[in-house]
N, C-alpha and C. Protein backbone atom coordinates (compact mmCIF):
# COMPACT_ATOMS: atom_id res chain seq x y z
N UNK A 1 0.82 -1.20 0.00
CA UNK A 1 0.00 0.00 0.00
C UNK A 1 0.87 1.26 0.00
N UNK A 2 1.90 1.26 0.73
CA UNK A 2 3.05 2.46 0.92
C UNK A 2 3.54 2.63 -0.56
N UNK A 3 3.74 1.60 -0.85
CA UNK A 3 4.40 1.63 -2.12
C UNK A 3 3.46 2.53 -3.40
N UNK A 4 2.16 2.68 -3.22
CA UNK A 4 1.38 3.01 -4.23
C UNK A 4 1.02 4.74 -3.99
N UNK A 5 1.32 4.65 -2.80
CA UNK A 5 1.47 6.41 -2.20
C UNK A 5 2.70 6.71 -2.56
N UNK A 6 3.79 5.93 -2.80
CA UNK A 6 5.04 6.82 -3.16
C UNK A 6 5.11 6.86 -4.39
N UNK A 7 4.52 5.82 -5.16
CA UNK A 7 4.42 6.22 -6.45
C UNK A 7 3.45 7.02 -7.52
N UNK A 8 2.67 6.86 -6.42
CA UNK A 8 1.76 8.56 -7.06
C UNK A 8 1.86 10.04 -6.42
N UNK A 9 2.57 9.92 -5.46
CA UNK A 9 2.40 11.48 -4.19
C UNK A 9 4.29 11.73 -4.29
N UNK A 10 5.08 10.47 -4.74
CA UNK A 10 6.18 11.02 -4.53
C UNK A 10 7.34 9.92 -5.03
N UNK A 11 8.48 10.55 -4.60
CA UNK A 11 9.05 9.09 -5.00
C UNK A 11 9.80 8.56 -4.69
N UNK A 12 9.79 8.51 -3.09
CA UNK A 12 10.04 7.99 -2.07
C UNK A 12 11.26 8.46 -1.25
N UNK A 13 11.99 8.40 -0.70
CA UNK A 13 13.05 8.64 0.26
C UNK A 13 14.50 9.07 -0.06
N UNK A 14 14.65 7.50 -0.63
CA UNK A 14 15.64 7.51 -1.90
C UNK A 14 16.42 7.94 -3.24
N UNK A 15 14.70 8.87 -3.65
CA UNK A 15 15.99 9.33 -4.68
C UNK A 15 16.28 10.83 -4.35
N UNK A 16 16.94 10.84 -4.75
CA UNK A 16 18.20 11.78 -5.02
C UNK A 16 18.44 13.08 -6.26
N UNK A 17 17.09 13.83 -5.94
CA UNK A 17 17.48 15.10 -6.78
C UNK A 17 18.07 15.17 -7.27
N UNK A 18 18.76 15.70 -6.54
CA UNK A 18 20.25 16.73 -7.01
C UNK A 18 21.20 15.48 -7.60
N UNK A 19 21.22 14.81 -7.73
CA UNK A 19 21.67 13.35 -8.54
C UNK A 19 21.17 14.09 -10.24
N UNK A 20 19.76 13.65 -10.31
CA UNK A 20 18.57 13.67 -11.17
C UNK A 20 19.31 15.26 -11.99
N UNK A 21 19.36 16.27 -11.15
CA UNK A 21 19.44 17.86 -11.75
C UNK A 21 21.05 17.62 -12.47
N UNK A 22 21.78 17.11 -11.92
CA UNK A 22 23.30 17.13 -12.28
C UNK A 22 23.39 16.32 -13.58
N UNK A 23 22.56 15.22 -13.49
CA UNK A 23 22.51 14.51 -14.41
C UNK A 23 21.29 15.06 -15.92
N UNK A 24 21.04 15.79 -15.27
CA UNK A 24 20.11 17.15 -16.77
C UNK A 24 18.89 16.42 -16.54
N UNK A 25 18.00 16.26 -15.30
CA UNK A 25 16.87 16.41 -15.24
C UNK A 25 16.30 17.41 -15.73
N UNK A 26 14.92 17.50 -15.86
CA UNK A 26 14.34 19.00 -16.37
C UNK A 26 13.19 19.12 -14.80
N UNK A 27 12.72 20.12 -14.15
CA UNK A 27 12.33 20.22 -13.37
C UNK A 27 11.10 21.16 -14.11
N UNK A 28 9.97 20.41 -13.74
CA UNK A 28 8.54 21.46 -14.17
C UNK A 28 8.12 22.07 -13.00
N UNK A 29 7.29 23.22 -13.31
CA UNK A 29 6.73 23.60 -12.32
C UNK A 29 5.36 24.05 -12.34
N UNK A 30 4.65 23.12 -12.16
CA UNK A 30 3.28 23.20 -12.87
C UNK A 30 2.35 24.34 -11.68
N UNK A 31 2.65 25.25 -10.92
CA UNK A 31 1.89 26.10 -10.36
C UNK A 31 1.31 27.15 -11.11
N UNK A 32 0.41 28.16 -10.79
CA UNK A 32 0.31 29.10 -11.79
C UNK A 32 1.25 30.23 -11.78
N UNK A 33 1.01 31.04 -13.08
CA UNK A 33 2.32 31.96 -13.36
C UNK A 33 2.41 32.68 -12.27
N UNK A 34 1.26 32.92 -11.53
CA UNK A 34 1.62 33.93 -10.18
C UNK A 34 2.11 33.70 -9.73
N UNK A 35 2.01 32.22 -9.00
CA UNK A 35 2.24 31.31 -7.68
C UNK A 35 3.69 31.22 -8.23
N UNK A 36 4.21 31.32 -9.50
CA UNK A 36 5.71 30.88 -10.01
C UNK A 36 6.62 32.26 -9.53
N UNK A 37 5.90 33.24 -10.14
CA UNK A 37 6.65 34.41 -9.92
C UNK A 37 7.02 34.99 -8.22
N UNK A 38 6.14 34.66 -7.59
CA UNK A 38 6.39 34.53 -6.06
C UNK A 38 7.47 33.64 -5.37
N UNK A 39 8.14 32.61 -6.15
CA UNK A 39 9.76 32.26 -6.05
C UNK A 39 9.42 30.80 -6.91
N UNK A 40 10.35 30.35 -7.31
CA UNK A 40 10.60 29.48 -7.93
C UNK A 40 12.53 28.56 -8.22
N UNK A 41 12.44 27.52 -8.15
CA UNK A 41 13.85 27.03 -8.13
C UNK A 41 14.32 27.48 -9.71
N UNK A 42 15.33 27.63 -9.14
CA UNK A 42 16.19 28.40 -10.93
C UNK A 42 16.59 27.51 -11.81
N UNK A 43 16.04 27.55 -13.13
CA UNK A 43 16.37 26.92 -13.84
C UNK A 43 15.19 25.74 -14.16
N UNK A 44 13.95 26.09 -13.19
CA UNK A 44 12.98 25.46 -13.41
C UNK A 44 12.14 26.05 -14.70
N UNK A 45 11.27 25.41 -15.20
CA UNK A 45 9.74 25.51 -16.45
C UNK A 45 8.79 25.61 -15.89
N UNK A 46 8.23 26.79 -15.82
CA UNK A 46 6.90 26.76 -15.57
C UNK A 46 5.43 26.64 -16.37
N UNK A 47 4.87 25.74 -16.29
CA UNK A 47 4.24 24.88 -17.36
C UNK A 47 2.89 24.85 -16.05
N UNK A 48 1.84 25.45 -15.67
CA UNK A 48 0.86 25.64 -15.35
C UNK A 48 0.07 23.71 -15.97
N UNK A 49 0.17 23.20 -14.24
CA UNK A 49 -1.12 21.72 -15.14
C UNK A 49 -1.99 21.75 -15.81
N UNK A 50 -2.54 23.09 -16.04
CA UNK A 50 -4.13 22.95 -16.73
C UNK A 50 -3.47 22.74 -18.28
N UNK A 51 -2.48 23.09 -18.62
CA UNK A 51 -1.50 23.49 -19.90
C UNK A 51 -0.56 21.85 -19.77
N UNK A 52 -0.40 21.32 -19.57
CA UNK A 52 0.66 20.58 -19.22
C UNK A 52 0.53 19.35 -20.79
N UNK A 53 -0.38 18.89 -21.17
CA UNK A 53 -0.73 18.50 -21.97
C UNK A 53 -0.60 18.53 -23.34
N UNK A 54 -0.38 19.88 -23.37
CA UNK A 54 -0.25 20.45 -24.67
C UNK A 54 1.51 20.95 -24.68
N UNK A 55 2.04 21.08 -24.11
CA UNK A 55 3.21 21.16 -24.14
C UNK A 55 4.68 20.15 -23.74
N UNK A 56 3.53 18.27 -24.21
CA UNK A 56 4.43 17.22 -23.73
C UNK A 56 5.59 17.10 -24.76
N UNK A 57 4.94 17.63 -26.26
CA UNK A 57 5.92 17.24 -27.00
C UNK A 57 7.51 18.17 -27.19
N UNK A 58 7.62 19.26 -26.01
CA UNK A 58 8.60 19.84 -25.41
C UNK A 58 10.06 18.98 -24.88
N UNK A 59 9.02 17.90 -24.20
CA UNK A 59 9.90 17.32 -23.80
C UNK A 59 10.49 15.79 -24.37
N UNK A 60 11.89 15.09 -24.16
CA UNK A 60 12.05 13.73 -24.47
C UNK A 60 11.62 12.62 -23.68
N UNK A 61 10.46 11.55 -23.96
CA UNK A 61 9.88 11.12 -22.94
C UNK A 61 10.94 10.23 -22.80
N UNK A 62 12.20 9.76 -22.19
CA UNK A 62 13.67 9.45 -21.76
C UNK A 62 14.27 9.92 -21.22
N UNK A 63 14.16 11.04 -20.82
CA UNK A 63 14.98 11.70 -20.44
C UNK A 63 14.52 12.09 -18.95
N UNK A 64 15.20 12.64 -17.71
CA UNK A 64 14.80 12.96 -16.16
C UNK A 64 13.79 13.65 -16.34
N UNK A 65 12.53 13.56 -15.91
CA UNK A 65 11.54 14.88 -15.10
C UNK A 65 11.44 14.59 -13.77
N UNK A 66 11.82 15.80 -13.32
CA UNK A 66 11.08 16.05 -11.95
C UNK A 66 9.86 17.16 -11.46
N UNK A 67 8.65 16.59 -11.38
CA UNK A 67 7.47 17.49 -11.27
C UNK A 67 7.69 18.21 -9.84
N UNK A 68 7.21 19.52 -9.99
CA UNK A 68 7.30 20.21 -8.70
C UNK A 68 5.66 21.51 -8.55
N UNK A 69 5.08 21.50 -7.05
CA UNK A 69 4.44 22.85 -7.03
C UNK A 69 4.42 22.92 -6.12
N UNK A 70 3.34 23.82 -5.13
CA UNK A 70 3.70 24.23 -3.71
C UNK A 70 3.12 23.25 -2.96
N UNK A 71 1.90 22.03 -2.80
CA UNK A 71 2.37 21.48 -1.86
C UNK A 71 3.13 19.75 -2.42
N UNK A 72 2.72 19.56 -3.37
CA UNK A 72 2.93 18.20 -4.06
C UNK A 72 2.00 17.46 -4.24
N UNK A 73 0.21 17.86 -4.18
CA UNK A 73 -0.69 17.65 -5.10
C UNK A 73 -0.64 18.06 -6.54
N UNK A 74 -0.40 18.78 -7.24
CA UNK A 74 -0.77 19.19 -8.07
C UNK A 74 0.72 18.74 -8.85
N UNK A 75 2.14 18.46 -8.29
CA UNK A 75 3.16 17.44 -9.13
C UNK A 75 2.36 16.22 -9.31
N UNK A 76 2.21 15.44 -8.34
CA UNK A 76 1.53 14.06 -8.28
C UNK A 76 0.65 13.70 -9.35
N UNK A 77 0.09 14.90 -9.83
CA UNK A 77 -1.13 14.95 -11.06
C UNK A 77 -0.25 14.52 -12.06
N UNK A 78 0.60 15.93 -11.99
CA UNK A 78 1.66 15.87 -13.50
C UNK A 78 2.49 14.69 -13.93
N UNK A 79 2.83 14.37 -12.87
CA UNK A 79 3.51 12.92 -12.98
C UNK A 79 2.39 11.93 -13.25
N UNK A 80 1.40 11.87 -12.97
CA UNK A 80 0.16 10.81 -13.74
C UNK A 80 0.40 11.41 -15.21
N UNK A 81 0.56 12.32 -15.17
CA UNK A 81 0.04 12.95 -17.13
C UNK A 81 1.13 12.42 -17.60
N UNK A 82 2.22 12.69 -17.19
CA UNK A 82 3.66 12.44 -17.71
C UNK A 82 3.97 10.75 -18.30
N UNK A 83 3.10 9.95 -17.12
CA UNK A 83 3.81 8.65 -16.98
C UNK A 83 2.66 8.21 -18.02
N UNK A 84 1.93 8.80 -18.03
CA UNK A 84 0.17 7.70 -18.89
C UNK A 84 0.90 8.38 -20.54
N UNK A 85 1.24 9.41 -20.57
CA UNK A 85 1.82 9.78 -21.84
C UNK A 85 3.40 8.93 -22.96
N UNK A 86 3.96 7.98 -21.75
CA UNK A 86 5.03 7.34 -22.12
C UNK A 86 5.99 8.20 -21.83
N UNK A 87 6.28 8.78 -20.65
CA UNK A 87 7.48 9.04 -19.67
C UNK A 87 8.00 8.49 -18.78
N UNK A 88 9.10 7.46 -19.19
CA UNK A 88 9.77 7.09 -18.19
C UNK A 88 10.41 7.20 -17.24
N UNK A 89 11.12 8.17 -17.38
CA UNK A 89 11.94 8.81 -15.57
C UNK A 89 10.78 9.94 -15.45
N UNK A 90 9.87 9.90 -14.56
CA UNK A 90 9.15 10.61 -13.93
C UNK A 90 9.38 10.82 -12.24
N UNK A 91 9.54 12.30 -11.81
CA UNK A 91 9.67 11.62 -10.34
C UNK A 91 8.96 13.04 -9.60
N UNK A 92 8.43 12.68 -8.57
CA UNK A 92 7.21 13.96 -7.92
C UNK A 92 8.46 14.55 -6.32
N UNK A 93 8.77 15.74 -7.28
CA UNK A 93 9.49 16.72 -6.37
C UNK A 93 8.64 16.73 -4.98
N UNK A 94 7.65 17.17 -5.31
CA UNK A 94 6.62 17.42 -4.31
C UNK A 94 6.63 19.14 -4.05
N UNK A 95 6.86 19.88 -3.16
CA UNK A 95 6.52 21.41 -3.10
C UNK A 95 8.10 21.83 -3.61
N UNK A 96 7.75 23.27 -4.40
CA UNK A 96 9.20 23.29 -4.69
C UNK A 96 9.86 24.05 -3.92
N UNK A 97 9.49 24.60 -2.81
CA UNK A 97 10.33 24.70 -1.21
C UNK A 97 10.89 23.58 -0.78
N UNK A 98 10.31 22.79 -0.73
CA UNK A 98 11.28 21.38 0.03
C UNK A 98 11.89 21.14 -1.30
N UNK A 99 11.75 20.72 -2.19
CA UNK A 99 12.44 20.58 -3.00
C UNK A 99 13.85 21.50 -3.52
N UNK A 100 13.99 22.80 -3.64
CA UNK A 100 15.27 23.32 -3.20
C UNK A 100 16.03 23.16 -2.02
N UNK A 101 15.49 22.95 -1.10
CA UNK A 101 16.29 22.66 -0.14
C UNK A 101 17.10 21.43 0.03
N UNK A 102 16.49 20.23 -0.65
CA UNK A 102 17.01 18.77 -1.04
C UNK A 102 17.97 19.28 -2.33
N UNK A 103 18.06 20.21 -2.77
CA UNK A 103 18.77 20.13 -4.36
C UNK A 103 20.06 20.87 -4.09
N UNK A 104 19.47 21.68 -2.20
CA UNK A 104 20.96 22.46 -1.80
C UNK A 104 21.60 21.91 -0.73
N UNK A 105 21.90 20.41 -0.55
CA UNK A 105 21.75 20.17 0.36
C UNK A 105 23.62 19.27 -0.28
């Protein structure tokens, strides 16, 4: 059962960001443009979920994503869109406050 919460809400303990970013993850940030402009990790995409859909063929579905927004509902989504679309490294940042702080760590 744990296992099915980490793979939809997150992705678990273990991995390793800042691994993922070094290695040319792409980090989305599916909040809205406001909620983005109020801080955001650098070097992140901000790609609003309602939009997320229309802008898959942006990306290489092979290549690192890491979904991110403020609390890690609304990654968890993106990473469903991502993975049902044929994305294989998908992984749910979760808020992208905690998530910089794991990437500066």
């Amino acid at each position: 059962m744990m296992n099915i919460f980490k793979n939809l809400f997150g992705s678990g303990t273990d991995t390793n960001f800042a691994e993922l970013v070094a290695a040319g993850a792409t980090i989305i940030d599916v909040r809205t443009p406001e909620e983005f402009r109020g801080g955001n990790i650098k070097g992140s995409i901000n790609i609003p979920l309602n939009s997320l859909n229309q802008q898959l063929s942006k990306f290489k579905k092979d290549k690192p994503i890491i979904t991110c927004c403020a609390s890690g509902m609304r990654s968890a989504s993106a990473k469903s869109v991502l993975t049902s679309n044929g994305f294989t490294q998908v992984y749910n940042g979760g808020g992208w406050y905690g998530l910089q702080n794991k990437l500066n760590k």
